[in-house]
PDB file of N, CA and C in Angstrom:
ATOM      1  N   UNK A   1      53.449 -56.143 -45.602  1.00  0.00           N
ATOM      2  CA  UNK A   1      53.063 -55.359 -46.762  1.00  0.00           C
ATOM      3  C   UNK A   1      54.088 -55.633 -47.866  1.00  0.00           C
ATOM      4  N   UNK A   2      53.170 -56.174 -48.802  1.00  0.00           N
ATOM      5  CA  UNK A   2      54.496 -56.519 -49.995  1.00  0.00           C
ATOM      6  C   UNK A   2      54.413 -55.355 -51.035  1.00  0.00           C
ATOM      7  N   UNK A   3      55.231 -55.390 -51.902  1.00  0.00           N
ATOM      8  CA  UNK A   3      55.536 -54.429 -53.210  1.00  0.00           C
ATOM      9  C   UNK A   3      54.130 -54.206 -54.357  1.00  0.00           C
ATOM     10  N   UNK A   4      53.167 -55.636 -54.063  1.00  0.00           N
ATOM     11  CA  UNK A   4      52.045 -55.673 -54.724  1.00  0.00           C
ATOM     12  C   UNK A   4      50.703 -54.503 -54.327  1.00  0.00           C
ATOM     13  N   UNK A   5      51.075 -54.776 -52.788  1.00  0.00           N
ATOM     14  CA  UNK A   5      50.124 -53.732 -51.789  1.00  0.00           C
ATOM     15  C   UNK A   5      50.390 -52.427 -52.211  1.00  0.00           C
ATOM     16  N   UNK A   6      52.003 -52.332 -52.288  1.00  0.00           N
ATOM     17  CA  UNK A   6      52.165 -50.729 -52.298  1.00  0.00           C
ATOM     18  C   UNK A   6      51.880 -50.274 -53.434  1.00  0.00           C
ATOM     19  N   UNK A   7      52.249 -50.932 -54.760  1.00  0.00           N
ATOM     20  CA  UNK A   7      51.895 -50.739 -55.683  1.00  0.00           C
ATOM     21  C   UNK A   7      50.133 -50.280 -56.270  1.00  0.00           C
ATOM     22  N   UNK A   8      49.487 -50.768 -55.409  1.00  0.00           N
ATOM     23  CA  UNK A   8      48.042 -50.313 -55.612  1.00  0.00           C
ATOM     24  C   UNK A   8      47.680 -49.464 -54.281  1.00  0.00           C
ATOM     25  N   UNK A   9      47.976 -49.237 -53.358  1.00  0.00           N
ATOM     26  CA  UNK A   9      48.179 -47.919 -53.014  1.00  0.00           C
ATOM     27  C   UNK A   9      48.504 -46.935 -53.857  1.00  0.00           C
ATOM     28  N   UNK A  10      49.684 -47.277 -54.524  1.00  0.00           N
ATOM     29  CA  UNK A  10      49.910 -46.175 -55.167  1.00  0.00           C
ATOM     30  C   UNK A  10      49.791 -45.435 -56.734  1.00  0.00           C
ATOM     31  N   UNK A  11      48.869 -46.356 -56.915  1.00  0.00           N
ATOM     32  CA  UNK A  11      48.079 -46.136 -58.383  1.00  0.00           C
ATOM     33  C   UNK A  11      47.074 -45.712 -57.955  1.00  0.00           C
ATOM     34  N   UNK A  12      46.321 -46.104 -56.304  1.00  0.00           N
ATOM     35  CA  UNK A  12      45.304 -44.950 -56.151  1.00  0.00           C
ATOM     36  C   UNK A  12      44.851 -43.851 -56.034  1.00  0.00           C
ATOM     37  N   UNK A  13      45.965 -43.890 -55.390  1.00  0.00           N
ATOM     38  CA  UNK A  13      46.590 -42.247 -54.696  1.00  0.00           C
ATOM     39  C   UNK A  13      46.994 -41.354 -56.033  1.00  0.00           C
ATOM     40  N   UNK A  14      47.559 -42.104 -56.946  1.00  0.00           N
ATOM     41  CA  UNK A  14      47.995 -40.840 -57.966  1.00  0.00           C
ATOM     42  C   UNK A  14      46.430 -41.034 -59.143  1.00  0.00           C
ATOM     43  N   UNK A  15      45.541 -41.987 -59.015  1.00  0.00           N
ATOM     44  CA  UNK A  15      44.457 -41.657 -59.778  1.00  0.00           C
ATOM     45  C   UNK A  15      43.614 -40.405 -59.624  1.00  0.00           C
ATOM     46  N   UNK A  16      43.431 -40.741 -57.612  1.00  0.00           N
ATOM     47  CA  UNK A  16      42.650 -39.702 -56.948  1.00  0.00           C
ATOM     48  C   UNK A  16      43.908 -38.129 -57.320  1.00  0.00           C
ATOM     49  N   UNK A  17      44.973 -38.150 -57.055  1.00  0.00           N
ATOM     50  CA  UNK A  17      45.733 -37.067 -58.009  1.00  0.00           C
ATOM     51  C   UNK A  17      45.601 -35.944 -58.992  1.00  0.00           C
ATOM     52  N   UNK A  18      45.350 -37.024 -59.688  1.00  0.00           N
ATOM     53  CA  UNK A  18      45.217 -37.032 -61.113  1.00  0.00           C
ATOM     54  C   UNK A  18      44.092 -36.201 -61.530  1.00  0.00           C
ATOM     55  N   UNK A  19      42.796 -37.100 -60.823  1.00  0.00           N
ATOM     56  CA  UNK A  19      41.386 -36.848 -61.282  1.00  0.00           C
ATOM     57  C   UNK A  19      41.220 -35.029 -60.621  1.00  0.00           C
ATOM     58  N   UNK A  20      41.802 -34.786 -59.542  1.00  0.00           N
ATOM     59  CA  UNK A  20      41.322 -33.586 -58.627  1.00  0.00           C
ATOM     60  C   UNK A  20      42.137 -32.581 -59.398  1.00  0.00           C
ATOM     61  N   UNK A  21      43.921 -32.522 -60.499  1.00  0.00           N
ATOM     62  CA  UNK A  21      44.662 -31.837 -60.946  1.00  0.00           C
ATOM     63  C   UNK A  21      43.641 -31.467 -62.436  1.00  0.00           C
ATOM     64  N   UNK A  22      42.940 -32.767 -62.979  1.00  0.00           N
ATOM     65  CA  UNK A  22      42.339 -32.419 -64.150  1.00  0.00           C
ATOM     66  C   UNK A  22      40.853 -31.782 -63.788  1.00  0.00           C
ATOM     67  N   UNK A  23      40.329 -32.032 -62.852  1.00  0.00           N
ATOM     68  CA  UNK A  23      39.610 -30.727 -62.391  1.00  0.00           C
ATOM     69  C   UNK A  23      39.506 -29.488 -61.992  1.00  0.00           C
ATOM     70  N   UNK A  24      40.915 -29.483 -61.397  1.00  0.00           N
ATOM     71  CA  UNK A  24      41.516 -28.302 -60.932  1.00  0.00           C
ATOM     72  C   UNK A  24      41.675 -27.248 -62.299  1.00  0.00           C
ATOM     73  N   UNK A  25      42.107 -28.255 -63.335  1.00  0.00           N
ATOM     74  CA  UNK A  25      42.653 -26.748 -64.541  1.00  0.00           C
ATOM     75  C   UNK A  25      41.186 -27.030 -65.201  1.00  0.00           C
ATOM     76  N   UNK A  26      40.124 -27.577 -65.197  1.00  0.00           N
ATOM     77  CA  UNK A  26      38.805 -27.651 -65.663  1.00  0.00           C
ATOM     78  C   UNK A  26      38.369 -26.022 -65.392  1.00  0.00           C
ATOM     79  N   UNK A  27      38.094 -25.823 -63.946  1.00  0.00           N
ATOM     80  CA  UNK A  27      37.743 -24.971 -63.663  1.00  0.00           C
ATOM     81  C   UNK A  27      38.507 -23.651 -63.695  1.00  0.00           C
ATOM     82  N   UNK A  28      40.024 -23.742 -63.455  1.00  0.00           N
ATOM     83  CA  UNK A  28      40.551 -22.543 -63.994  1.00  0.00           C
ATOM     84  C   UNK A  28      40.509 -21.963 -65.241  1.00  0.00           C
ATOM     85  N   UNK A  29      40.472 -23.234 -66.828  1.00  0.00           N
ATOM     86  CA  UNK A  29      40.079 -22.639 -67.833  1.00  0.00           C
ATOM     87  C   UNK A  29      38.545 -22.119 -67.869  1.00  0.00           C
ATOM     88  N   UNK A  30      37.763 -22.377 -67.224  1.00  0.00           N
ATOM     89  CA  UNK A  30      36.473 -21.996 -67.236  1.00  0.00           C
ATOM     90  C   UNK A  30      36.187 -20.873 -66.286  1.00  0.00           C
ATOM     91  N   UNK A  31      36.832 -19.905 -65.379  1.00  0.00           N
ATOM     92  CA  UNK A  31      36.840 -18.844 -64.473  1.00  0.00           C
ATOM     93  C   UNK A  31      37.964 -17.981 -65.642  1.00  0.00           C
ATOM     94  N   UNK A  32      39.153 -18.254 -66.284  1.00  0.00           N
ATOM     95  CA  UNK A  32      39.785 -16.984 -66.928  1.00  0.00           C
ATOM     96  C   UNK A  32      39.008 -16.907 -67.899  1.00  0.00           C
ATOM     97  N   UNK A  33      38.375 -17.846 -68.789  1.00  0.00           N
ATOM     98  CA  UNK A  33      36.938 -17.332 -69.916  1.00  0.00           C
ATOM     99  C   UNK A  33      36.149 -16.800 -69.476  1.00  0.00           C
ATOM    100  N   UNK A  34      35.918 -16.658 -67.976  1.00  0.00           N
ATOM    101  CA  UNK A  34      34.772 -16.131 -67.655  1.00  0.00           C
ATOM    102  C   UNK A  34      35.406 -14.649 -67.628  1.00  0.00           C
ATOM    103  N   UNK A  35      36.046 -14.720 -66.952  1.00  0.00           N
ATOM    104  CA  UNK A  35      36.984 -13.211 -66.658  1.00  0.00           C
ATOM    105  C   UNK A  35      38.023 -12.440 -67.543  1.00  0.00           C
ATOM    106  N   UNK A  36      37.242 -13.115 -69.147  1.00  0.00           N
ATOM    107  CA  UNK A  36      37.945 -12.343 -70.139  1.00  0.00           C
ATOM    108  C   UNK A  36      39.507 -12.548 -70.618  1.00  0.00           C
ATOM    109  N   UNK A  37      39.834 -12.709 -69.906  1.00  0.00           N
ATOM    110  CA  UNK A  37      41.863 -13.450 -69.943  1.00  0.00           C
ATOM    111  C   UNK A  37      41.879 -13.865 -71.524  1.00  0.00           C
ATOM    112  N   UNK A  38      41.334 -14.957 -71.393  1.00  0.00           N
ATOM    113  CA  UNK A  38      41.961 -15.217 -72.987  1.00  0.00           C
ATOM    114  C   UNK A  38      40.335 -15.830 -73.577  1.00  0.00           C
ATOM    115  N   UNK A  39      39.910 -16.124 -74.617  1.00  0.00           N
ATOM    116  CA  UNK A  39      39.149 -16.777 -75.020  1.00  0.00           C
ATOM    117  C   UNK A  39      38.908 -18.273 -75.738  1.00  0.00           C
ATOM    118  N   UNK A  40      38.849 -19.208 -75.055  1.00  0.00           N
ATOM    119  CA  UNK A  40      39.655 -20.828 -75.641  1.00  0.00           C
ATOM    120  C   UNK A  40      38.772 -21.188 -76.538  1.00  0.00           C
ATOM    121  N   UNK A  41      37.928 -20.739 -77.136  1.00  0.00           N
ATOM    122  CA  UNK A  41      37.541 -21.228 -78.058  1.00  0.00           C
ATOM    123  C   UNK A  41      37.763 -20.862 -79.020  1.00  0.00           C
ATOM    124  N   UNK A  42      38.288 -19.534 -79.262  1.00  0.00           N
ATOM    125  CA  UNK A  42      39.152 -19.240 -80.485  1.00  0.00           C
ATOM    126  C   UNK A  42      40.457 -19.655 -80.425  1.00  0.00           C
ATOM    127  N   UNK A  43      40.627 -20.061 -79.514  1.00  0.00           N
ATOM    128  CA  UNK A  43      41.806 -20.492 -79.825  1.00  0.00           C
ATOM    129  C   UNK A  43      42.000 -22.002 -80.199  1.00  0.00           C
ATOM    130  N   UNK A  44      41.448 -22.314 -80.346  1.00  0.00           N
ATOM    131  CA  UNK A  44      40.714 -24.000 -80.132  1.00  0.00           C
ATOM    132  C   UNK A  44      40.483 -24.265 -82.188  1.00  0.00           C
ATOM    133  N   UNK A  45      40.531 -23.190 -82.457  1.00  0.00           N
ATOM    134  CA  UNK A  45      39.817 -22.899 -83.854  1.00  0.00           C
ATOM    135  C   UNK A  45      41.563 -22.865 -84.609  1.00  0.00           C
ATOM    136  N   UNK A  46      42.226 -22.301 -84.339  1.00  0.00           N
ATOM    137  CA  UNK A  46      43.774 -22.219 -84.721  1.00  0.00           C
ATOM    138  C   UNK A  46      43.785 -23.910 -85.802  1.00  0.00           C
ATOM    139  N   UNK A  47      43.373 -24.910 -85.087  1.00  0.00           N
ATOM    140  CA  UNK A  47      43.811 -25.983 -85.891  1.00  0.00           C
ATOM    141  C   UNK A  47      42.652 -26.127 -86.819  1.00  0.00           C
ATOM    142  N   UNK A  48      41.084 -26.076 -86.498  1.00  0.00           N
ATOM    143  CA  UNK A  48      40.105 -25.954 -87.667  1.00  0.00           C
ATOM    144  C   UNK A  48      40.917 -25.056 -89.462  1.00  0.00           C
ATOM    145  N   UNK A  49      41.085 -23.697 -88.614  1.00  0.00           N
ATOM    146  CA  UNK A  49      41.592 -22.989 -89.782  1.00  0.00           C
ATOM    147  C   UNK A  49      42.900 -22.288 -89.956  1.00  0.00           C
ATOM    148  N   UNK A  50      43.335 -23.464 -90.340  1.00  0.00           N
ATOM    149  CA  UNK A  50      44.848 -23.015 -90.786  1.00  0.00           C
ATOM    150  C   UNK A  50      45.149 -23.328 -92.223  1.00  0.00           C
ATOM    151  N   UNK A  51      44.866 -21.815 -92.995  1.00  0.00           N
ATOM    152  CA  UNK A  51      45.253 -21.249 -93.924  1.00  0.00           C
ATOM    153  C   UNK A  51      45.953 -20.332 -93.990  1.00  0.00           C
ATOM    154  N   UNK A  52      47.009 -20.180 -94.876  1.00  0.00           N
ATOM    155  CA  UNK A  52      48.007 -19.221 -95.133  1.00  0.00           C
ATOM    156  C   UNK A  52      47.624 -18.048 -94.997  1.00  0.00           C
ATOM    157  N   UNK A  53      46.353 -17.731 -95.176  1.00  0.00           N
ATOM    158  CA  UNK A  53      45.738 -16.446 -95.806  1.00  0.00           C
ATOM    159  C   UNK A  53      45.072 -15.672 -94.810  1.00  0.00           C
ATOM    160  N   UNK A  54      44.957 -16.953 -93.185  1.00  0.00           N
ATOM    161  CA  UNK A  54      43.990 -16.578 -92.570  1.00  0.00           C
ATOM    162  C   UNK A  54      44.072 -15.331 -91.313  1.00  0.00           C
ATOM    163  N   UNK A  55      43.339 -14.444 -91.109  1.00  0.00           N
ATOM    164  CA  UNK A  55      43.599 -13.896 -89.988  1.00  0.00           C
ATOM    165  C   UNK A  55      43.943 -14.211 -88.759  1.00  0.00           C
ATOM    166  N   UNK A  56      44.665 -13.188 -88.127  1.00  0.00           N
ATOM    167  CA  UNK A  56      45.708 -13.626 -87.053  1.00  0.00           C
ATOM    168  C   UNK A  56      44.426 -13.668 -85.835  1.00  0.00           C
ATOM    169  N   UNK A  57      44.335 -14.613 -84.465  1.00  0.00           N
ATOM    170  CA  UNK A  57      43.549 -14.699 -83.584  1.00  0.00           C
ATOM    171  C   UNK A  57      43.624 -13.416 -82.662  1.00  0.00           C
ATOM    172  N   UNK A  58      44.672 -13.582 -82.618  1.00  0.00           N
ATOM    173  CA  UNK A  58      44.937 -12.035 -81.029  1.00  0.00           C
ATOM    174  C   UNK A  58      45.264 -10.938 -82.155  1.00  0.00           C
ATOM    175  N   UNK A  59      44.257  -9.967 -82.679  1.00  0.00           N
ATOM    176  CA  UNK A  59      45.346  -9.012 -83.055  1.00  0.00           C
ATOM    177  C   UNK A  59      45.862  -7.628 -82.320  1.00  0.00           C
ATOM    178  N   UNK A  60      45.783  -7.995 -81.128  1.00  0.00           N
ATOM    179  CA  UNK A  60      46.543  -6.682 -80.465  1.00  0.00           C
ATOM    180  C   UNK A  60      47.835  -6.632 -80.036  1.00  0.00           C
ATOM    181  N   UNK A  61      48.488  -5.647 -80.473  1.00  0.00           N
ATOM    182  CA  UNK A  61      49.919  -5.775 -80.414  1.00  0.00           C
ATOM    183  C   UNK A  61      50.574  -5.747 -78.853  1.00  0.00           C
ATOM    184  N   UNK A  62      49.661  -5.594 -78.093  1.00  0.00           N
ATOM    185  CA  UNK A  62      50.298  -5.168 -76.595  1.00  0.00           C
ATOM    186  C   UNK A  62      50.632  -6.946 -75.714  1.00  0.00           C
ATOM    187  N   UNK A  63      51.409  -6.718 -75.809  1.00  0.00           N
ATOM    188  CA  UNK A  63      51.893  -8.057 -74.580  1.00  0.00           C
ATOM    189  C   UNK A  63      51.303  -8.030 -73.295  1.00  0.00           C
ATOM    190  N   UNK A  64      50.850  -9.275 -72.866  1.00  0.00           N
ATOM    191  CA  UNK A  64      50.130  -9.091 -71.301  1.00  0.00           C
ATOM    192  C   UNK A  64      50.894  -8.420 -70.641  1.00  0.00           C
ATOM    193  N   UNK A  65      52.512  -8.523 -70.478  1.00  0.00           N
ATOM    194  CA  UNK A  65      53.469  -7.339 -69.179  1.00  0.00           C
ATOM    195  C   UNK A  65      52.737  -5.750 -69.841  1.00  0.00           C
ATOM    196  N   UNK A  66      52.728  -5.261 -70.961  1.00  0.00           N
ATOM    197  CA  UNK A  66      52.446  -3.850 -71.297  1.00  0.00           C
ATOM    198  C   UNK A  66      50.381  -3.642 -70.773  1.00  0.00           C
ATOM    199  N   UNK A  67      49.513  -4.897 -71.256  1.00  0.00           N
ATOM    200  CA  UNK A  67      48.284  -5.001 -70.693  1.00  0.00           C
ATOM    201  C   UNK A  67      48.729  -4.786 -68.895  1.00  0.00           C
ATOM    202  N   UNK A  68      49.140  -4.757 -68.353  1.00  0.00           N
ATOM    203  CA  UNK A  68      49.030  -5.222 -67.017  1.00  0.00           C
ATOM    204  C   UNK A  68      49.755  -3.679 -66.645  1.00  0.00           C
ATOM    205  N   UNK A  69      50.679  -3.338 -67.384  1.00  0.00           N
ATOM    206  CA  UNK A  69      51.099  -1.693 -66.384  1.00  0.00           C
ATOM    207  C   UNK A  69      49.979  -0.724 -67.022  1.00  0.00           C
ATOM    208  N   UNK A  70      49.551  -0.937 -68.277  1.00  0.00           N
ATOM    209  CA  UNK A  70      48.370  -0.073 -68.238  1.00  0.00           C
ATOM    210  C   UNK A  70      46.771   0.176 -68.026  1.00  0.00           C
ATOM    211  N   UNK A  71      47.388  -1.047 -67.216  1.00  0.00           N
ATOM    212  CA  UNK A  71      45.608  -1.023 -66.062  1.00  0.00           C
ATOM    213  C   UNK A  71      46.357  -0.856 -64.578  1.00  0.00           C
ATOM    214  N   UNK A  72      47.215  -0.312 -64.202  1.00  0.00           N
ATOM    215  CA  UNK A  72      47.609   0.507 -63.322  1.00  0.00           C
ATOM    216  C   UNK A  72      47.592   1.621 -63.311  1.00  0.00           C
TER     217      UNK A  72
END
């Protein structure tokens, strides 16, 4: 087994990697949109409209740690 072999071993192995990690956060951004967490398509909009003038995306002042003790 030379350095050529391993070498494409190991571009496979990190393709197959690769492909299953960028599916992996596929579906996690698509289960916390589902479940309300954050909404990515407004947030996605941040670079469409960026004007000085423009309204803020999140406007609630509570930080997820303060969201999270008061749904306890």
């Amino acid at each position: 087994m030379d350095i050529r072999e391993l070498q494409g071993y190991a571009s496979f192995f990190m393709t197959i990697f690769l492909v299953v990690m960028l599916y992996w956060y596929i579906v996690y951004l698509y289960r916390s949109e589902k479940k309300g967490d954050k909404d990515y398509e407004k947030l996605g909009n941040i670079a469409l409209d960026d004007e000085i003038d423009s309204k803020p995306i999140d406007t609630s002042s509570v930080t997820p740690r303060e969201k999270k003790e008061q749904d306890k």
